[in-house]
C-alpha atoms as a PDB file:
ATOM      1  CA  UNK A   1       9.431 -11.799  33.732  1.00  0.00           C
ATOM      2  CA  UNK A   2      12.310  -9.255  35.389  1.00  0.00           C
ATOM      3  CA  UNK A   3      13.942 -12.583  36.788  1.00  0.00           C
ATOM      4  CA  UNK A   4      13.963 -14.142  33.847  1.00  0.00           C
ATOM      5  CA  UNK A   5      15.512 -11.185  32.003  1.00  0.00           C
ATOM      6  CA  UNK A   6      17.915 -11.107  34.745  1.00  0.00           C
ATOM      7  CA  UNK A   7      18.864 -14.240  34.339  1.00  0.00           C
ATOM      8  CA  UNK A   8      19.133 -14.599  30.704  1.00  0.00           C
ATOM      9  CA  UNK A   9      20.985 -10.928  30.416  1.00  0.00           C
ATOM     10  CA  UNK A  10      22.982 -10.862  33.836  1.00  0.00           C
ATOM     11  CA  UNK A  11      22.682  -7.697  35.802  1.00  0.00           C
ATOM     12  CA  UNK A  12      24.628  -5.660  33.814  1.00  0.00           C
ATOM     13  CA  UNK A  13      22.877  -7.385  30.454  1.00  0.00           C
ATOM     14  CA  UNK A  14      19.377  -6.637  32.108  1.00  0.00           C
ATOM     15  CA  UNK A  15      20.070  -3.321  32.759  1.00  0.00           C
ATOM     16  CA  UNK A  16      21.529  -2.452  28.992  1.00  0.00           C
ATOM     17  CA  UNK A  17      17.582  -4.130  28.118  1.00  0.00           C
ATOM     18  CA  UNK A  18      15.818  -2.050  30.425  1.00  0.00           C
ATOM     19  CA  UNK A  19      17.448   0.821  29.382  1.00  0.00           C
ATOM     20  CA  UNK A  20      17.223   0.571  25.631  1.00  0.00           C
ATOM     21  CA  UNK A  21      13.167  -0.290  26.217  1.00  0.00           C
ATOM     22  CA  UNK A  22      13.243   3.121  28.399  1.00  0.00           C
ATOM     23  CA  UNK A  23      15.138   5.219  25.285  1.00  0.00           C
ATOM     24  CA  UNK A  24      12.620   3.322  22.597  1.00  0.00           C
ATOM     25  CA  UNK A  25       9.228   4.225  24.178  1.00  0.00           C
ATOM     26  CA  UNK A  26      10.329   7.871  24.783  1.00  0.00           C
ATOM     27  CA  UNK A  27      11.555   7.984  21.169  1.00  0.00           C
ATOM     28  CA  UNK A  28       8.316   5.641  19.832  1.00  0.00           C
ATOM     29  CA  UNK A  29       6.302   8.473  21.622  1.00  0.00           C
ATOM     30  CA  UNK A  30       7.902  11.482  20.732  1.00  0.00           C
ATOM     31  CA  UNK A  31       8.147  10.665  16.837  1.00  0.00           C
ATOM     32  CA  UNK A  32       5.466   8.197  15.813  1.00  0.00           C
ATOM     33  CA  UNK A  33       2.327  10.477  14.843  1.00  0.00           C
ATOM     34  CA  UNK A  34       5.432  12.542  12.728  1.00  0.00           C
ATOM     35  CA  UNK A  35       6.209   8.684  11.276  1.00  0.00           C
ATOM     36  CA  UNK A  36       2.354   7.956  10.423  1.00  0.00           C
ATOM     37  CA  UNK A  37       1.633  11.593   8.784  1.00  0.00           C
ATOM     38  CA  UNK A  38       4.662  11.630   6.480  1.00  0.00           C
ATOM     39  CA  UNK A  39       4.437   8.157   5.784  1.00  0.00           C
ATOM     40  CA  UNK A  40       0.296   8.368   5.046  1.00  0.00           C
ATOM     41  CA  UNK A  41       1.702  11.382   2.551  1.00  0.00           C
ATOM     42  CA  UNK A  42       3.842   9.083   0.988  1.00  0.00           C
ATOM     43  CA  UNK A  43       1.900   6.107   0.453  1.00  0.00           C
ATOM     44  CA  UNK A  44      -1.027   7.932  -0.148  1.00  0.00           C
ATOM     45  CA  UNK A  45      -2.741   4.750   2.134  1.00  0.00           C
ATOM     46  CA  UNK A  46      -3.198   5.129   6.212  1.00  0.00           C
ATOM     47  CA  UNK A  47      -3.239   1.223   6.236  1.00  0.00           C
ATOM     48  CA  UNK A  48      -0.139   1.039   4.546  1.00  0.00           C
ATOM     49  CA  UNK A  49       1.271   3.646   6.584  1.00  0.00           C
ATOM     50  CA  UNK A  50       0.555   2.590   9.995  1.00  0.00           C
ATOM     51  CA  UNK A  51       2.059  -1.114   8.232  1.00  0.00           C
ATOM     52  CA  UNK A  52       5.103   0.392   7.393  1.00  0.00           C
ATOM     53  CA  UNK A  53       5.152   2.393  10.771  1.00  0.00           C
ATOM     54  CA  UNK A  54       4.901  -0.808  13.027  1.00  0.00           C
ATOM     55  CA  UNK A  55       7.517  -2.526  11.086  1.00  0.00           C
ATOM     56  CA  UNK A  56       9.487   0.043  11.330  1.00  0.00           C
ATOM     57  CA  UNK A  57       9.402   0.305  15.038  1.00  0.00           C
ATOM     58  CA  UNK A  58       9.831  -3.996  15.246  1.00  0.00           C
ATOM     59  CA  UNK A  59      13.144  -3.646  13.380  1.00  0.00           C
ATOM     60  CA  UNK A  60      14.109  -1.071  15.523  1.00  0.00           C
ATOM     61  CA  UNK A  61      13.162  -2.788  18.396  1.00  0.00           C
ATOM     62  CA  UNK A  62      14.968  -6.180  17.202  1.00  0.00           C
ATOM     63  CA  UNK A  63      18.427  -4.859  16.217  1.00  0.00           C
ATOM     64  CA  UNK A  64      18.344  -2.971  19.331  1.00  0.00           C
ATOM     65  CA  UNK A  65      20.964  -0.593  18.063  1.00  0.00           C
ATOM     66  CA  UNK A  66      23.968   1.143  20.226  1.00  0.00           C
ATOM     67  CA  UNK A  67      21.738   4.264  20.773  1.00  0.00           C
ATOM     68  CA  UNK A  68      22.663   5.725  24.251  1.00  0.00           C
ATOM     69  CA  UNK A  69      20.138   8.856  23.249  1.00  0.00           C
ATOM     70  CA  UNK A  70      16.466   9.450  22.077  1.00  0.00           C
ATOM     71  CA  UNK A  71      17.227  11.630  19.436  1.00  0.00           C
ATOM     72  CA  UNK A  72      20.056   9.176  18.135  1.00  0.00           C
ATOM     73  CA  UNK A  73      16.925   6.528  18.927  1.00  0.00           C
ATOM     74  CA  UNK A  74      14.536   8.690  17.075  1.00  0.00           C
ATOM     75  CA  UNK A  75      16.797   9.178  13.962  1.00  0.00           C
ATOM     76  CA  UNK A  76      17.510   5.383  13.403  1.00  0.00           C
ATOM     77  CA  UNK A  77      13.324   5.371  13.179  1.00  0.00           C
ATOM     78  CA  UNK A  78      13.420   7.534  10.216  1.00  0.00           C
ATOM     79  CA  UNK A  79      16.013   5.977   8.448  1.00  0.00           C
ATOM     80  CA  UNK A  80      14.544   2.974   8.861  1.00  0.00           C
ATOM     81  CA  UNK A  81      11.196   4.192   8.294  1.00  0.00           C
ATOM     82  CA  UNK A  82      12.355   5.749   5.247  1.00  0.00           C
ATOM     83  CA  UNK A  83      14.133   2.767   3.886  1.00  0.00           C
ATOM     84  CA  UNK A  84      10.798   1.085   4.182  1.00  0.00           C
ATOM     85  CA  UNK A  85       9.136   4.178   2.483  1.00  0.00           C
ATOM     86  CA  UNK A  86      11.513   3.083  -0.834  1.00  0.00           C
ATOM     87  CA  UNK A  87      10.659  -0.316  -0.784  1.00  0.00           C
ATOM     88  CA  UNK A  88       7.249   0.098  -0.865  1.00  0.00           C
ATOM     89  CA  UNK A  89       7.500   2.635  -3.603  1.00  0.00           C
ATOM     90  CA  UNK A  90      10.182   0.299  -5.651  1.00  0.00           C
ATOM     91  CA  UNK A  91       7.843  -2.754  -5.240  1.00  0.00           C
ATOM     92  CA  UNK A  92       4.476  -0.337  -6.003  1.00  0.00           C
ATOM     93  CA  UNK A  93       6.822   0.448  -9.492  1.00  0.00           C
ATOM     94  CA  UNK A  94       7.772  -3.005 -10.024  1.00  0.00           C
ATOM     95  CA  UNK A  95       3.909  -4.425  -9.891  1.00  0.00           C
ATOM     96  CA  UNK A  96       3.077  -1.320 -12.433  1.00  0.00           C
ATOM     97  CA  UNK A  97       5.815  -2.577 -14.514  1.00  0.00           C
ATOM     98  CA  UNK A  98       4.432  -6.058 -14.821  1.00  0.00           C
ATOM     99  CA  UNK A  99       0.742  -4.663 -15.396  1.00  0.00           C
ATOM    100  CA  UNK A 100       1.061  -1.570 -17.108  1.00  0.00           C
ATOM    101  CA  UNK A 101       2.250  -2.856 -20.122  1.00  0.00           C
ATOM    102  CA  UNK A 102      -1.043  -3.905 -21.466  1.00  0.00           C
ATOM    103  CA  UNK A 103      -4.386  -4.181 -20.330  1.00  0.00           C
ATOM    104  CA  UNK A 104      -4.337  -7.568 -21.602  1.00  0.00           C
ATOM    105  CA  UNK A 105      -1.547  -8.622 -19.509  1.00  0.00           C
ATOM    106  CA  UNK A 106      -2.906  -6.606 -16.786  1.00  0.00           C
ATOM    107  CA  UNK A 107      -6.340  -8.596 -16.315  1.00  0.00           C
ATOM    108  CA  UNK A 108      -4.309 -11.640 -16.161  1.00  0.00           C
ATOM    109  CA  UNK A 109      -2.312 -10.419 -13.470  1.00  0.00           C
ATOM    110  CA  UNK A 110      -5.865  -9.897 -11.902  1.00  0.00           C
ATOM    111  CA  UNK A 111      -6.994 -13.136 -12.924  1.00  0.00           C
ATOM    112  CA  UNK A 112      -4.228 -14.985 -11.248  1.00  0.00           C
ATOM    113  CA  UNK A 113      -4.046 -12.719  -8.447  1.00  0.00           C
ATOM    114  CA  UNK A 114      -7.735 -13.822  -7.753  1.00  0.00           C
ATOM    115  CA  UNK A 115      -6.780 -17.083  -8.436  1.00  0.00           C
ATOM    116  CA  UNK A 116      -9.122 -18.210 -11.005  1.00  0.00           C
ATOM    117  CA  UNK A 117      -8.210 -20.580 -13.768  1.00  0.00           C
ATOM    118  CA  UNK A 118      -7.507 -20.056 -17.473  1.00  0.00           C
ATOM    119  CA  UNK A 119     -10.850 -20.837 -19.074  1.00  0.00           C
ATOM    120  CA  UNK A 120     -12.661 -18.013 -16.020  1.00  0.00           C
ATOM    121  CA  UNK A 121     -10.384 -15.612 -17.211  1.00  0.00           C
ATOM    122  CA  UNK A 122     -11.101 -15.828 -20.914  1.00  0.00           C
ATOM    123  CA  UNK A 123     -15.109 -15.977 -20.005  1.00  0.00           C
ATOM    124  CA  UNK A 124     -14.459 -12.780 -17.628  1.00  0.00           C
ATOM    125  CA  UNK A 125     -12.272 -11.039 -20.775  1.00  0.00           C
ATOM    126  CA  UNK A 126     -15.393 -11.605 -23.375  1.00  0.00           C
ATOM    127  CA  UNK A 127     -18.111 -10.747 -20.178  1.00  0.00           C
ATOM    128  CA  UNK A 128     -16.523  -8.008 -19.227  1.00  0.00           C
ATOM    129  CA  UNK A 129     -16.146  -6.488 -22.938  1.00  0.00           C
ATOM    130  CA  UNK A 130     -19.658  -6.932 -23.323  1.00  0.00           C
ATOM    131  CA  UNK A 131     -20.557  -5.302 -20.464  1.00  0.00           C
ATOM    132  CA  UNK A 132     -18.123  -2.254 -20.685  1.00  0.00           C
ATOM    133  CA  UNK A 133     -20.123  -1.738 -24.249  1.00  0.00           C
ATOM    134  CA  UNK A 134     -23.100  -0.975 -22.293  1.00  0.00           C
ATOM    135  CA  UNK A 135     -21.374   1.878 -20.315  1.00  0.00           C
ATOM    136  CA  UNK A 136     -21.593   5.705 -21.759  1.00  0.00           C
ATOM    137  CA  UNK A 137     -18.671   6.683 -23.603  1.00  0.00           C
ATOM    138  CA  UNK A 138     -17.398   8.560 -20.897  1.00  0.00           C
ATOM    139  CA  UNK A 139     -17.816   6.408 -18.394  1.00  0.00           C
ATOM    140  CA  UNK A 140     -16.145   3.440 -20.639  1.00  0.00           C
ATOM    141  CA  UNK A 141     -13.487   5.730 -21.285  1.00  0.00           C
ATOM    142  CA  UNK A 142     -12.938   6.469 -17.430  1.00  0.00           C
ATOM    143  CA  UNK A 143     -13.146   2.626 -16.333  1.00  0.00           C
ATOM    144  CA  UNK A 144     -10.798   1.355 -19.032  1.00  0.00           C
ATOM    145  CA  UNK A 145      -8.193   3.818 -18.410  1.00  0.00           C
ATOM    146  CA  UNK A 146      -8.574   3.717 -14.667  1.00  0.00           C
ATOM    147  CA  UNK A 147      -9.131  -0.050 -13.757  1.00  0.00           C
ATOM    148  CA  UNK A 148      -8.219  -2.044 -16.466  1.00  0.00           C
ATOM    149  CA  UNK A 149      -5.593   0.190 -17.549  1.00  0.00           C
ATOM    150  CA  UNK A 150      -4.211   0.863 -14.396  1.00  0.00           C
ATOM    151  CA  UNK A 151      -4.081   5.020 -14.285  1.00  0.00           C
ATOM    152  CA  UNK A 152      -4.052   7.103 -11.373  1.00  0.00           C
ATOM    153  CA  UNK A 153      -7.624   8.959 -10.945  1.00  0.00           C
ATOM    154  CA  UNK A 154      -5.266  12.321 -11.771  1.00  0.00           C
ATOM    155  CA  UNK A 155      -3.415  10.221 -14.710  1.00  0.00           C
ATOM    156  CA  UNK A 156      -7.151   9.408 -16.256  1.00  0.00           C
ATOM    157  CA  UNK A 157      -8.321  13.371 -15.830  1.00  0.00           C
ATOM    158  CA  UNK A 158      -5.764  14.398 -17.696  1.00  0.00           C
ATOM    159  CA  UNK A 159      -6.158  11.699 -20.532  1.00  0.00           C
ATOM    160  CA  UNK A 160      -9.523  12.632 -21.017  1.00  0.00           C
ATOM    161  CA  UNK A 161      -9.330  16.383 -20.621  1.00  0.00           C
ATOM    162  CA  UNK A 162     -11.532  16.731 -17.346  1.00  0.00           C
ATOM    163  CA  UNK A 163     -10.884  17.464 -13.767  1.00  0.00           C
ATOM    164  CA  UNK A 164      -9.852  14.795 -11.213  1.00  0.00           C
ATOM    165  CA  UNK A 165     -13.370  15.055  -9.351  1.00  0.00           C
ATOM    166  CA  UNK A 166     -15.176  14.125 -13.075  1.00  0.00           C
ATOM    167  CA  UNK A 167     -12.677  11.372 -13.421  1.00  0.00           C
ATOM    168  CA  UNK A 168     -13.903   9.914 -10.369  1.00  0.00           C
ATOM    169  CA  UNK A 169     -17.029  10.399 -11.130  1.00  0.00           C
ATOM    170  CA  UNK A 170     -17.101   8.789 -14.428  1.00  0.00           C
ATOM    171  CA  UNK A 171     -15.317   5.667 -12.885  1.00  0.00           C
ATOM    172  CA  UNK A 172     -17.418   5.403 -10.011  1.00  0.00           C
ATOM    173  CA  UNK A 173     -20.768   5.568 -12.331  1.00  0.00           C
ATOM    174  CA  UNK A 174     -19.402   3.494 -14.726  1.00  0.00           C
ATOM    175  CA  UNK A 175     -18.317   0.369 -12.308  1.00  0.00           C
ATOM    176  CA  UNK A 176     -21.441   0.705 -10.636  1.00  0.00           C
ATOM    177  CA  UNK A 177     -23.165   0.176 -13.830  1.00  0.00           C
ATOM    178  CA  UNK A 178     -20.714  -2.687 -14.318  1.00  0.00           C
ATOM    179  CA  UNK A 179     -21.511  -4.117 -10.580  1.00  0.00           C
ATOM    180  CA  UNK A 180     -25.233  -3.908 -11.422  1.00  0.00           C
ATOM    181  CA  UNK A 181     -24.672  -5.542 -14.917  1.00  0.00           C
ATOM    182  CA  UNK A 182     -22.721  -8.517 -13.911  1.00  0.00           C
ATOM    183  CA  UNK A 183     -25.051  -9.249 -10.892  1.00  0.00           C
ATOM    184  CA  UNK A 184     -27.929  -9.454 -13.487  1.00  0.00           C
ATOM    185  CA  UNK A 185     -26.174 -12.012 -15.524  1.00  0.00           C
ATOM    186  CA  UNK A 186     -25.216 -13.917 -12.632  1.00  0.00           C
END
């Protein structure tokens, strides 16, 4: 693979290459658990995080940038890294946008996104609402505001006057009741 590089870069070229891929590892290694912690804190999702992470480091890695230092290296990983960070919170905004208007709109936003047709979604609506009247009033409360209206777990604790832990609670009893209802009537 060297001779190839060599011959595709030159000497000089090849040497710019093996240079750069010296200056990214030693950056890559001497920044990324930082990356992954304060990304995972921003996110509020490891999965997403170490996503955003890895692209972060191919983008790098493709625009090979005129970095002659690892710090220089390391600092055009957290801009980048950061820029990422804001598009993922920007699109996260712009999918709340388009479901948190209504939990009408929302479960057909969830209907399409699970690709079912028209007719499934209107037979899920009327299930669903029959189901959700089985639930405690709590418990409905918690569900509707969390899932179907689309609150944060803190966002739903503080709607109904409880702590976060309770909300939780509530919306984990309540879908499991849910779970157990619609696998009766399937």
């Amino acid at each position: 693979m060297d001779a190839v590089k060599r011959i595709a870069c030159g000497t000089a070229g090849y040497e710019a290459v093996e240079r750069f891929d010296e200056l990214f590892l030693e950056a890559f290694d001497s920044v990324s658990g930082l990356l992954l912690g304060w990304v995972g804190r921003q996110v509020g999702n490891r999965l997403d995080a170490e996503d955003i992470v890895q692209t972060a480091l191919m983008r790098v890695y493709a625009a090979k940038p005129e970095a002659t230092t690892v710090a220089q290296l390391r600092a055009y990983l957290w801009t980048v890294t950061r820029n990422l960070v804001r598009d993922a919170w920007r699109r996260a905004a712009y999918d709340r946008e388009r479901i948190e208007t209504g939990g009408e709109e929302r479960l057909a936003f969830l209907v399409d996104r699970a690709g079912l047709h028209f007719e499934d979604g209107v037979v899920l609506r009327h299930t669903l609402a029959r189901v959700l009247d089985t639930l405690p009033r709590r418990e409905r409360e918690a569900v509707v505001l969390r899932a179907y209206a689309g609150n944060t777990y803190a966002e739903t604790a503080r709607i109904m006057g409880v702590s976060t832990g309770t909300a939780k609670s509530y919306v984990h009893d309540g879908l499991r009741r849910v779970r157990d209802e619609l696998d009766l009537r399937a």
